[in-house]
C-alpha atoms as a PDB file:
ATOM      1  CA  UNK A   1      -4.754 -14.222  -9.803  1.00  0.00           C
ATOM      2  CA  UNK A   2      -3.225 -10.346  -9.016  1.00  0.00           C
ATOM      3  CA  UNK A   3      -4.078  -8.597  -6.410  1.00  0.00           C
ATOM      4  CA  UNK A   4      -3.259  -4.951  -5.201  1.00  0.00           C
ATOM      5  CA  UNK A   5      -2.739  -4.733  -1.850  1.00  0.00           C
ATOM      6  CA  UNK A   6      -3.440  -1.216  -0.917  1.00  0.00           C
ATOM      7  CA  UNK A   7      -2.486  -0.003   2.774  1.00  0.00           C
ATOM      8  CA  UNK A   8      -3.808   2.617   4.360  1.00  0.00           C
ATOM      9  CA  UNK A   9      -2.034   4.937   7.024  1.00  0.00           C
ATOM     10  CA  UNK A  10      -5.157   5.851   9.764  1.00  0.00           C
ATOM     11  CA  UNK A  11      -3.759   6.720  13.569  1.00  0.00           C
ATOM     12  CA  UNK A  12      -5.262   4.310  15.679  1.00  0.00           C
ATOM     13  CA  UNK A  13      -4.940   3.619  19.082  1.00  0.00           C
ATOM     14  CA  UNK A  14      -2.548   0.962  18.670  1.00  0.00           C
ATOM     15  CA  UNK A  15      -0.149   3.287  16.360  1.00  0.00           C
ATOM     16  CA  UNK A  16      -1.115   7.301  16.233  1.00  0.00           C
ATOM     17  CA  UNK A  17       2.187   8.831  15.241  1.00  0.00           C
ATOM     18  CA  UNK A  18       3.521   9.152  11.517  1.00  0.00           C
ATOM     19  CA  UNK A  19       6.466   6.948  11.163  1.00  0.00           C
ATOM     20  CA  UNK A  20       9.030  10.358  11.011  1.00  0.00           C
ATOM     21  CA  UNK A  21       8.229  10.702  14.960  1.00  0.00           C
ATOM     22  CA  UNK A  22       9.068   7.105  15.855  1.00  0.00           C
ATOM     23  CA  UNK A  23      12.452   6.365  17.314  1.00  0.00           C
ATOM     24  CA  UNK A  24      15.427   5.146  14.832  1.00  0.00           C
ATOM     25  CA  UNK A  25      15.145   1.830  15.717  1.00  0.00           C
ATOM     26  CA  UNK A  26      11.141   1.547  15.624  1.00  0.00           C
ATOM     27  CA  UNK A  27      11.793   2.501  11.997  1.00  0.00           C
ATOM     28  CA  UNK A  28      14.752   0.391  11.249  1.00  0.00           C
ATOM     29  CA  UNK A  29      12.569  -2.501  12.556  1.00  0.00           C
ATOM     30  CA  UNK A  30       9.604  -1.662  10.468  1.00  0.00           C
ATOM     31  CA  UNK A  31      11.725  -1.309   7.324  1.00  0.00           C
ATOM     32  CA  UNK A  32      13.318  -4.764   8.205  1.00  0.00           C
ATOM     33  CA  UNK A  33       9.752  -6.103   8.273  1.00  0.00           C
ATOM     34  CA  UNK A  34       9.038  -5.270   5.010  1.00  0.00           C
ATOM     35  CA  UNK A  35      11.837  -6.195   2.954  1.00  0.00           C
ATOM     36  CA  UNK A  36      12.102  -9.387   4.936  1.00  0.00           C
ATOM     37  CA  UNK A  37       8.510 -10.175   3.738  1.00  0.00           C
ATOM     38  CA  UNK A  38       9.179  -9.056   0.190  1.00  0.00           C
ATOM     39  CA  UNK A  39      12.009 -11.150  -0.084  1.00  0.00           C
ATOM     40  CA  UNK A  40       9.652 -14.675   0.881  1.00  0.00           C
ATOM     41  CA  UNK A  41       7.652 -13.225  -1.376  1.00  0.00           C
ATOM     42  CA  UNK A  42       9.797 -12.819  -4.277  1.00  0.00           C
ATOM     43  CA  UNK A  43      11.153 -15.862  -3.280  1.00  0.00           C
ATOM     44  CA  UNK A  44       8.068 -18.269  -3.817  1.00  0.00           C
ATOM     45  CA  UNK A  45       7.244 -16.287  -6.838  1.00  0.00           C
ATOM     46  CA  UNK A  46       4.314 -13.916  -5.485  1.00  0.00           C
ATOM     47  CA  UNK A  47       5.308 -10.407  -5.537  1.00  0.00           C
ATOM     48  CA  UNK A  48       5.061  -8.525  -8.486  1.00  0.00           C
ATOM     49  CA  UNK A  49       5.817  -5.501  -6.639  1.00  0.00           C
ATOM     50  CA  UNK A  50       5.916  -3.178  -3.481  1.00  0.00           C
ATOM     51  CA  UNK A  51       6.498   0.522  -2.931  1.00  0.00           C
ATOM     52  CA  UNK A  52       6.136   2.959  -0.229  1.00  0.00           C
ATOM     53  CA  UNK A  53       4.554   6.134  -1.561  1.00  0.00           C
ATOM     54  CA  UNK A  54       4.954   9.722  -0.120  1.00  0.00           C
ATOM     55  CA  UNK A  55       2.644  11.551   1.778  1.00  0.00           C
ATOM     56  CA  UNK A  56      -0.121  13.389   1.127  1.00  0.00           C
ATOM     57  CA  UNK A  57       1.978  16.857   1.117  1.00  0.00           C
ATOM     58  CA  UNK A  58       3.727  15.799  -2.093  1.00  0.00           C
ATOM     59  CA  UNK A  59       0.407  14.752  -4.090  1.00  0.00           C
ATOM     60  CA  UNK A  60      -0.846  16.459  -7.189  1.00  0.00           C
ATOM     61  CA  UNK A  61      -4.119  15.797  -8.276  1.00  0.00           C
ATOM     62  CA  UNK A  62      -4.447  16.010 -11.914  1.00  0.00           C
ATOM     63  CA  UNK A  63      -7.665  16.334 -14.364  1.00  0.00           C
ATOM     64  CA  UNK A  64      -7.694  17.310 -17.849  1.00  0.00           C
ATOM     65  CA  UNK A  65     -10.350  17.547 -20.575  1.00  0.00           C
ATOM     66  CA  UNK A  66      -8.244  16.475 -23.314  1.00  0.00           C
ATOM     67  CA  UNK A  67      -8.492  19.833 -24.885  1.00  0.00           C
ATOM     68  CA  UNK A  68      -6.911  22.468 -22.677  1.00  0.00           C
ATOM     69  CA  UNK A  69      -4.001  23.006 -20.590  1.00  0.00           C
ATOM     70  CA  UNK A  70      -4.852  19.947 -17.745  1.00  0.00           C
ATOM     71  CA  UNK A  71      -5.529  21.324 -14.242  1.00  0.00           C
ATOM     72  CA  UNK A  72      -3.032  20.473 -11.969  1.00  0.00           C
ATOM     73  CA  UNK A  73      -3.700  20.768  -7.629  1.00  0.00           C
ATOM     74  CA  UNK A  74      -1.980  20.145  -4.663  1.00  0.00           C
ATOM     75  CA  UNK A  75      -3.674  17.474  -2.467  1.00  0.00           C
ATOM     76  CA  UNK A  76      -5.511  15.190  -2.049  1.00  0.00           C
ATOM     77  CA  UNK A  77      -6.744  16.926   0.851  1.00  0.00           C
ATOM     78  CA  UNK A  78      -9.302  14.987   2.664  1.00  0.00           C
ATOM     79  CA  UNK A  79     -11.342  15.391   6.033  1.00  0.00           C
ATOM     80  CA  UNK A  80      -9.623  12.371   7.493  1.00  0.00           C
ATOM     81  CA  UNK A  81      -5.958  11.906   8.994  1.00  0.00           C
ATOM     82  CA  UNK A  82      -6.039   8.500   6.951  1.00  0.00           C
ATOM     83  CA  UNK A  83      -3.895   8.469   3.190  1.00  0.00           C
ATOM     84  CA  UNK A  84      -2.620   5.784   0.806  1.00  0.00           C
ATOM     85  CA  UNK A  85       0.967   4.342   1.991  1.00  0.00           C
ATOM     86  CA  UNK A  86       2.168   2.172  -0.037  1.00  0.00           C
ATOM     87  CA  UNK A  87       0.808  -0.983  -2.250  1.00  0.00           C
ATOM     88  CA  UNK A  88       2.101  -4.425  -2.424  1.00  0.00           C
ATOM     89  CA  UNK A  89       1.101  -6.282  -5.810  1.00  0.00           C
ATOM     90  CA  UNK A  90       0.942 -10.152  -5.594  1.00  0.00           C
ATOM     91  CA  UNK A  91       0.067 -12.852  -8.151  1.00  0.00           C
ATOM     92  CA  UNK A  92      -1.228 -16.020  -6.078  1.00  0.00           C
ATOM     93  CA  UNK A  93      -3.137 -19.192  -6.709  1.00  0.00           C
ATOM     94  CA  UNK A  94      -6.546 -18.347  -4.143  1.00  0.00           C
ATOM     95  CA  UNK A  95      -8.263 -15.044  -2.814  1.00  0.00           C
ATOM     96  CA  UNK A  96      -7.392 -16.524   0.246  1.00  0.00           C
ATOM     97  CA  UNK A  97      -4.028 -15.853   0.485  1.00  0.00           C
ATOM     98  CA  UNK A  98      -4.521 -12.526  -0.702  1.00  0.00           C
ATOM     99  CA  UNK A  99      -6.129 -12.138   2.618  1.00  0.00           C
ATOM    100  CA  UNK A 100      -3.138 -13.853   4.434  1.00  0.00           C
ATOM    101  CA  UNK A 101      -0.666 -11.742   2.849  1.00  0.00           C
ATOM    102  CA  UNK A 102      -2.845  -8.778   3.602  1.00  0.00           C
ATOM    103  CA  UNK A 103      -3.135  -9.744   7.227  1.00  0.00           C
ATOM    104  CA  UNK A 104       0.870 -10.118   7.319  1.00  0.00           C
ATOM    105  CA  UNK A 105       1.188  -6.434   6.089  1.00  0.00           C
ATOM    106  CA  UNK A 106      -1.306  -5.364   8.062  1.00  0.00           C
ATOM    107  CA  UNK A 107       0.338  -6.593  11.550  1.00  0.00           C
ATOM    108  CA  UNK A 108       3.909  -5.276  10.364  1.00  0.00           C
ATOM    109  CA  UNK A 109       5.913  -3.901  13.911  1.00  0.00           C
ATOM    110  CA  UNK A 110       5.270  -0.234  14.499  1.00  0.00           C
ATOM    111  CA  UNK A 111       6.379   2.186  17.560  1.00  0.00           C
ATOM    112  CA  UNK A 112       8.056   0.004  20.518  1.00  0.00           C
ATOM    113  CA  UNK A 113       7.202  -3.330  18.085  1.00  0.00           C
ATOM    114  CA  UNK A 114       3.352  -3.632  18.313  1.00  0.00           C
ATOM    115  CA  UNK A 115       1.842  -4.338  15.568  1.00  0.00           C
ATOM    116  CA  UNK A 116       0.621  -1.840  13.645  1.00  0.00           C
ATOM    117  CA  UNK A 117      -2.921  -2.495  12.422  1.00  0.00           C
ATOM    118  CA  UNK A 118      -2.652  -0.785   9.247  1.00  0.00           C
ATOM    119  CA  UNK A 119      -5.800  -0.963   7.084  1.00  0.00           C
ATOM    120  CA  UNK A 120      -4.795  -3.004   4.117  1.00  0.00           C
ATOM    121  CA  UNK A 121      -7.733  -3.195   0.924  1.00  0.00           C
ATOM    122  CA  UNK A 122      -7.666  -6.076  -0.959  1.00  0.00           C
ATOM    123  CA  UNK A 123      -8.463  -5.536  -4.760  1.00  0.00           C
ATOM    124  CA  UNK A 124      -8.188  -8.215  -7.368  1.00  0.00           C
ATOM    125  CA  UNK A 125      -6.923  -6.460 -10.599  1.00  0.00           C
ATOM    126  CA  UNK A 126      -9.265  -6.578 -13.298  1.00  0.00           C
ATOM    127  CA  UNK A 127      -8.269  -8.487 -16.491  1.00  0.00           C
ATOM    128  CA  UNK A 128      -9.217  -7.301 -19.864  1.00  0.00           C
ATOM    129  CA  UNK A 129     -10.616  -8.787 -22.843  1.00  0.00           C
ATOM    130  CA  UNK A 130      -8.615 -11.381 -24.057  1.00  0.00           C
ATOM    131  CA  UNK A 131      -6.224  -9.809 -27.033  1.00  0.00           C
ATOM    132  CA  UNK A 132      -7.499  -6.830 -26.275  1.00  0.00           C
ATOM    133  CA  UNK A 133     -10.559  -6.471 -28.574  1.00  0.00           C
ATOM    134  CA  UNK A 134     -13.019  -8.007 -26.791  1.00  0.00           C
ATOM    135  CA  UNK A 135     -12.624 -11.564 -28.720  1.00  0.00           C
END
């Protein structure tokens, strides 16, 4: 089974500053964290992919009525300080290690090495018909 692992930057009280205002080696250590886990991952065969996305500052929104010139906006811009980081994509034998992995990503080190807490949503990707035409 695949699942998207979707994680979620919201300051909390356990990490409340944007990774660009922790110190060098907070970063370096966080960074570390991640590819070390990747690597066991892509190692016993369970990550599809990861990737780190930008920030909210550098998203267009895009919608389009197949007709006209598509409409194309800066944002998202939502009420909240909490955005879409990154996703982790993972093809694994139970929902339940979905979870694990999840909770791995989730505890990654942030400022001064605490874990970070980051909110990580769980989403088993859909499957289409088989062949694609519904057979």
């Amino acid at each position: 089974m695949r699942y998207m692992l979707l994680t979620t930057y919201a300051p909390a009280a356990f990490c409340d500053s944007p990774i660009e205002e922790w110190a060098s080696e907070d970063i370096s250590a966080h960074i570390d964290f991640q590819r070390a886990l990747g690597q066991e991952l892509a190692k016993s065969g369970e990550l599809i992919e990861a990737q780190g996305l930008t920030g909210p500052e550098a998203a267009r929104v895009v919608c389009s009525d197949g007709r006209s010139a598509p409409v194309v906006t800066d944002g998202p811009f939502v009420e909240s300080k909490e955005f879409l980081a990154g996703y982790w994509v993972v093809d694994v034998d139970t929902a339940e290690r979905a979870l694990e992995i999840a909770a791995r990503i989730s505890a990654a080190p942030g400022p001064e090495g605490r874990p970070m807490g980051e909110y990580v949503e769980v989403r088993e990707i859909a499957s289409g018909p088989p062949n694609g035409d519904g057979a």
